[in-house]
N, C-alpha and C. Protein backbone atom coordinates (compact mmCIF):
# COMPACT_ATOMS: atom_id res chain seq x y z
N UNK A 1 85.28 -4.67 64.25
CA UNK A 1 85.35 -3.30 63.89
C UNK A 1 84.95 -3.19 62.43
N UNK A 2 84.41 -2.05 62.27
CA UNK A 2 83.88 -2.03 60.51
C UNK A 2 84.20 -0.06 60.56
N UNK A 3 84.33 0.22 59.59
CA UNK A 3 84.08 1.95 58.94
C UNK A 3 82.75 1.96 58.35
N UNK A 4 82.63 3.22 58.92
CA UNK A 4 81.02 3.44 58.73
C UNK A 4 81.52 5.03 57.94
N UNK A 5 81.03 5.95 56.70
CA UNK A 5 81.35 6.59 56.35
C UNK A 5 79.83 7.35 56.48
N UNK A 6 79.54 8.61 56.91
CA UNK A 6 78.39 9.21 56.99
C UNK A 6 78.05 10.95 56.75
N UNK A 7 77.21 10.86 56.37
CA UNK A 7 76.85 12.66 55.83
C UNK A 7 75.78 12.92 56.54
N UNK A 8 75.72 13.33 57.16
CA UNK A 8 74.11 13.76 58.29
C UNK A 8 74.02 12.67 58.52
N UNK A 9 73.17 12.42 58.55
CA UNK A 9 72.50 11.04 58.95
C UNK A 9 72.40 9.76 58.14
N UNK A 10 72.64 10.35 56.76
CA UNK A 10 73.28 8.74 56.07
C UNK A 10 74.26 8.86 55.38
N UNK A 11 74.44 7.29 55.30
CA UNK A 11 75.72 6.68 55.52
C UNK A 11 75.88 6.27 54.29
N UNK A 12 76.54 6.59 53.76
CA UNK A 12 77.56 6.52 52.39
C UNK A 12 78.45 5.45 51.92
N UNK A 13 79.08 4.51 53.05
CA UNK A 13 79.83 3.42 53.01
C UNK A 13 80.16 2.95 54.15
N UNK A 14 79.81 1.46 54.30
CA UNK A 14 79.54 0.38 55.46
C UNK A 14 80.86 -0.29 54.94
N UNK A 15 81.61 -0.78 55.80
CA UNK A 15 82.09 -1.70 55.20
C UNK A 15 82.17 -3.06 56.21
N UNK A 16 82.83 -4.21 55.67
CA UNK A 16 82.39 -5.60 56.04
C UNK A 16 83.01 -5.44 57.58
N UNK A 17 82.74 -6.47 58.57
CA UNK A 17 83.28 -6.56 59.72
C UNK A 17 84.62 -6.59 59.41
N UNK A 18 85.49 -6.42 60.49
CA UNK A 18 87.01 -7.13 60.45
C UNK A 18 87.17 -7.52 61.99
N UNK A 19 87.64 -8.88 61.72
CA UNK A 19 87.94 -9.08 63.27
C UNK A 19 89.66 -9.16 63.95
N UNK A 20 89.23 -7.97 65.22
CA UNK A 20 90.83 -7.04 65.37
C UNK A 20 91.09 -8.07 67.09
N UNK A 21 92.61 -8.90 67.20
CA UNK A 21 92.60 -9.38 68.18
C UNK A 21 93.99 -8.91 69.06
N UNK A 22 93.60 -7.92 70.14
CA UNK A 22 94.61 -7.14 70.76
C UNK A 22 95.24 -8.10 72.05
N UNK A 23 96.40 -8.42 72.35
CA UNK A 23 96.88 -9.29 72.94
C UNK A 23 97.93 -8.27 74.07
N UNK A 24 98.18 -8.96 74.92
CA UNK A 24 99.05 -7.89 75.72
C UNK A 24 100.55 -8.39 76.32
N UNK A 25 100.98 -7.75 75.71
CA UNK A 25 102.48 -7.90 75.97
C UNK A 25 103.13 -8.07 76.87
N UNK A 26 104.03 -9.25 76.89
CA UNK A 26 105.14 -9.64 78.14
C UNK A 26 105.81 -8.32 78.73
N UNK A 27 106.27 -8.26 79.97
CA UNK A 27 106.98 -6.92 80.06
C UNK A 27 108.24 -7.01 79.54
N UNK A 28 109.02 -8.49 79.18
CA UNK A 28 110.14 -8.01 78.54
C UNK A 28 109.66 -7.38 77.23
N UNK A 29 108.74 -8.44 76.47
CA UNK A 29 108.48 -7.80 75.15
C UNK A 29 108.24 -6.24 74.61
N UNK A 30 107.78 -5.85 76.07
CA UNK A 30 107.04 -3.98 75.80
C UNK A 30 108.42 -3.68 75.97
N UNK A 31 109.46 -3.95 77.01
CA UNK A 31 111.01 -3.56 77.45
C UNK A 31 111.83 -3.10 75.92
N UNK A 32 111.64 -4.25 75.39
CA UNK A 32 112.21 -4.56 73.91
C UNK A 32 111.91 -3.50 73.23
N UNK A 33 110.21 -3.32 73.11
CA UNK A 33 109.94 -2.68 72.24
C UNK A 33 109.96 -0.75 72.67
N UNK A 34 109.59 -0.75 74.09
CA UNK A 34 110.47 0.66 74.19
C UNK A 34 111.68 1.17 73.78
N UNK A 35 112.46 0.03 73.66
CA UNK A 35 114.28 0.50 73.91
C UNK A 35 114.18 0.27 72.32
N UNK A 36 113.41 -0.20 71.27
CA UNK A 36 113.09 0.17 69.94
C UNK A 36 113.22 1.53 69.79
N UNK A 37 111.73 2.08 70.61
CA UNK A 37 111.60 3.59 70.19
C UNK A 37 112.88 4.46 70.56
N UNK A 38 113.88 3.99 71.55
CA UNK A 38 114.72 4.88 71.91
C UNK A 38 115.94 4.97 70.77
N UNK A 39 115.44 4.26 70.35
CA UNK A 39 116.92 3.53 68.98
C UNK A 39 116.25 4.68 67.80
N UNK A 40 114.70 4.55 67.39
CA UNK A 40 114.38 5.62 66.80
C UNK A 40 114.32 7.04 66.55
N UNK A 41 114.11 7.16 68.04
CA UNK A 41 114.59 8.88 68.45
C UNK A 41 115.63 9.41 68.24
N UNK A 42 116.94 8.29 68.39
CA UNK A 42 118.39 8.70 67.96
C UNK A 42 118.41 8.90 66.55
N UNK A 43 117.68 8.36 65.82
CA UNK A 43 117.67 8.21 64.30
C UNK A 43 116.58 9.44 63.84
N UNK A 44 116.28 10.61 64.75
CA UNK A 44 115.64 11.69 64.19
C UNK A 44 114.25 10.81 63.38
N UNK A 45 113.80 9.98 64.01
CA UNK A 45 112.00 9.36 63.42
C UNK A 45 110.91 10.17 64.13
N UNK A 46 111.47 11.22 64.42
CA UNK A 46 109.94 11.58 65.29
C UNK A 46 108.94 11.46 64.58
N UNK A 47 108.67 11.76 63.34
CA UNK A 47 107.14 11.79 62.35
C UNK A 47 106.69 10.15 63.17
N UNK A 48 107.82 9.01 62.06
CA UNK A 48 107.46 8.06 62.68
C UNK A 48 106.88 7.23 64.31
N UNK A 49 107.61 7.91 64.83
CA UNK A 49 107.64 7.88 66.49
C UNK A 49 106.20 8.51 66.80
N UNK A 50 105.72 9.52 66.20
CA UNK A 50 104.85 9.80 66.69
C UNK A 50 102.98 9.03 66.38
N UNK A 51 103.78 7.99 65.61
CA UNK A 51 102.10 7.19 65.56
C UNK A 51 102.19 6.26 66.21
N UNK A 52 103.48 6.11 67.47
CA UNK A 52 103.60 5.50 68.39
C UNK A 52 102.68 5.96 69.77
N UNK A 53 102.62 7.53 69.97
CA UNK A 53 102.28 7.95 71.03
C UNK A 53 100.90 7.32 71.83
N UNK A 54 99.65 6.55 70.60
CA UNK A 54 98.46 5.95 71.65
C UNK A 54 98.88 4.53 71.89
N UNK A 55 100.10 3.58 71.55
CA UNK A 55 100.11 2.69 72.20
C UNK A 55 101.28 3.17 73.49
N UNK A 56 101.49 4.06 73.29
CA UNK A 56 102.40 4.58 74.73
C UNK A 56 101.52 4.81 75.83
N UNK A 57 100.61 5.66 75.15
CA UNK A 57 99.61 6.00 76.39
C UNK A 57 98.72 5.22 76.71
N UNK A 58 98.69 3.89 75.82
CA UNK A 58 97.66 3.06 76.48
C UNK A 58 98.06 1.90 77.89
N UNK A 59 99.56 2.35 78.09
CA UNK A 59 100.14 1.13 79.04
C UNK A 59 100.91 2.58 79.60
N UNK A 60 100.33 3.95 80.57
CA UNK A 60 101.06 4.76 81.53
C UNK A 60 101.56 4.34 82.24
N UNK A 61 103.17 4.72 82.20
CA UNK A 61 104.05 4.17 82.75
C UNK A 61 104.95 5.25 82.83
N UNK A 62 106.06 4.70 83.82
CA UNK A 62 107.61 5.44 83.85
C UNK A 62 108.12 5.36 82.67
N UNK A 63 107.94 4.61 81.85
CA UNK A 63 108.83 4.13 80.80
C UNK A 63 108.43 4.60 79.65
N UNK A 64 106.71 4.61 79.17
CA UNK A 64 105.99 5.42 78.50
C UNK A 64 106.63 6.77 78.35
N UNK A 65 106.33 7.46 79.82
CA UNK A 65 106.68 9.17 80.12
C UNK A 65 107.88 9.25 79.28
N UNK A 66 108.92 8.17 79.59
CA UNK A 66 109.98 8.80 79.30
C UNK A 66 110.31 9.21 77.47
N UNK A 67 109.82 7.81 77.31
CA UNK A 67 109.83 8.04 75.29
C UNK A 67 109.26 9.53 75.23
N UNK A 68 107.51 9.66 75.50
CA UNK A 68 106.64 10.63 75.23
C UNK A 68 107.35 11.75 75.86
N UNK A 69 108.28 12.17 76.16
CA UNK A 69 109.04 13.31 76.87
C UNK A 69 110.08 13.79 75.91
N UNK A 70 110.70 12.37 74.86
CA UNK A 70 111.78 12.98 74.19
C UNK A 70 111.09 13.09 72.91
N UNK A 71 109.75 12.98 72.45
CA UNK A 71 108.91 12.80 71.39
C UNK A 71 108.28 14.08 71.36
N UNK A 72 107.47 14.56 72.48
CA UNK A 72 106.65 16.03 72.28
C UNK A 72 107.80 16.95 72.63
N UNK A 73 107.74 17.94 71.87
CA UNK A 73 108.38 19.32 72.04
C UNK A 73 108.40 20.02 73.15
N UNK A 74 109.05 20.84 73.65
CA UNK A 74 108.51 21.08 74.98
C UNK A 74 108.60 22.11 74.57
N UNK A 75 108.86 22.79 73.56
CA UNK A 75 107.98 24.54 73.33
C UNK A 75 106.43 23.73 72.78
N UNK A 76 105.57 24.26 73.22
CA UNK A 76 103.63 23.74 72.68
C UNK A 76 103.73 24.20 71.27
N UNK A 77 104.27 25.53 70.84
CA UNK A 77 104.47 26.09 69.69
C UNK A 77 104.50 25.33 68.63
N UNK A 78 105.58 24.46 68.94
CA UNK A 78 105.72 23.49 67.50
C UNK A 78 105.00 22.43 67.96
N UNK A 79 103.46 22.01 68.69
CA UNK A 79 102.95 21.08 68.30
C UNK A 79 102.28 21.15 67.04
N UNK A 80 101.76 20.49 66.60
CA UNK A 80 100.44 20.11 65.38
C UNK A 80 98.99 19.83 65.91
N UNK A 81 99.41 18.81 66.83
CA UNK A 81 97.96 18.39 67.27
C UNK A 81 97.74 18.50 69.14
């Protein structure tokens, strides 16, 4: 992966490769790390919690839904994005 920074058609700042190595998690380990986020939610982290939401959605699940249920608002009103 590299950032490529661009204005029309050129590019303003390249930067060097980086090499990104995504590994996939035991199901206890994701278990663990859900029942994390649920420990967070009690602790009023939603800001935090919420730069959780694309590794939630990248493994759709029952278990996903459930975090992402106590995380988005359910008036749309107060979303942001």
């Amino acid at each position: 992966m590299r950032l490529t920074a661009k204005k029309a058609n050129q590019i303003l700042y390249r930067s060097e490769w980086t090499d990104i190595l995504v590994g996939a998690l035991s199901q206890e380990t994701r278990d663990a790390w859900v029942q994390s986020l649920y420990t967070e939610i009690k602790m009023n982290s939603r800001g935090v919690l919420s730069n959780r939401v694309p590794s939630l959605l990248a493994w759709p699940d029952e278990k996903a839904l459930a975090v992402l249920l106590k995380v988005i608002p359910a008036n749309t009103t107060e979303c942001t994005n």
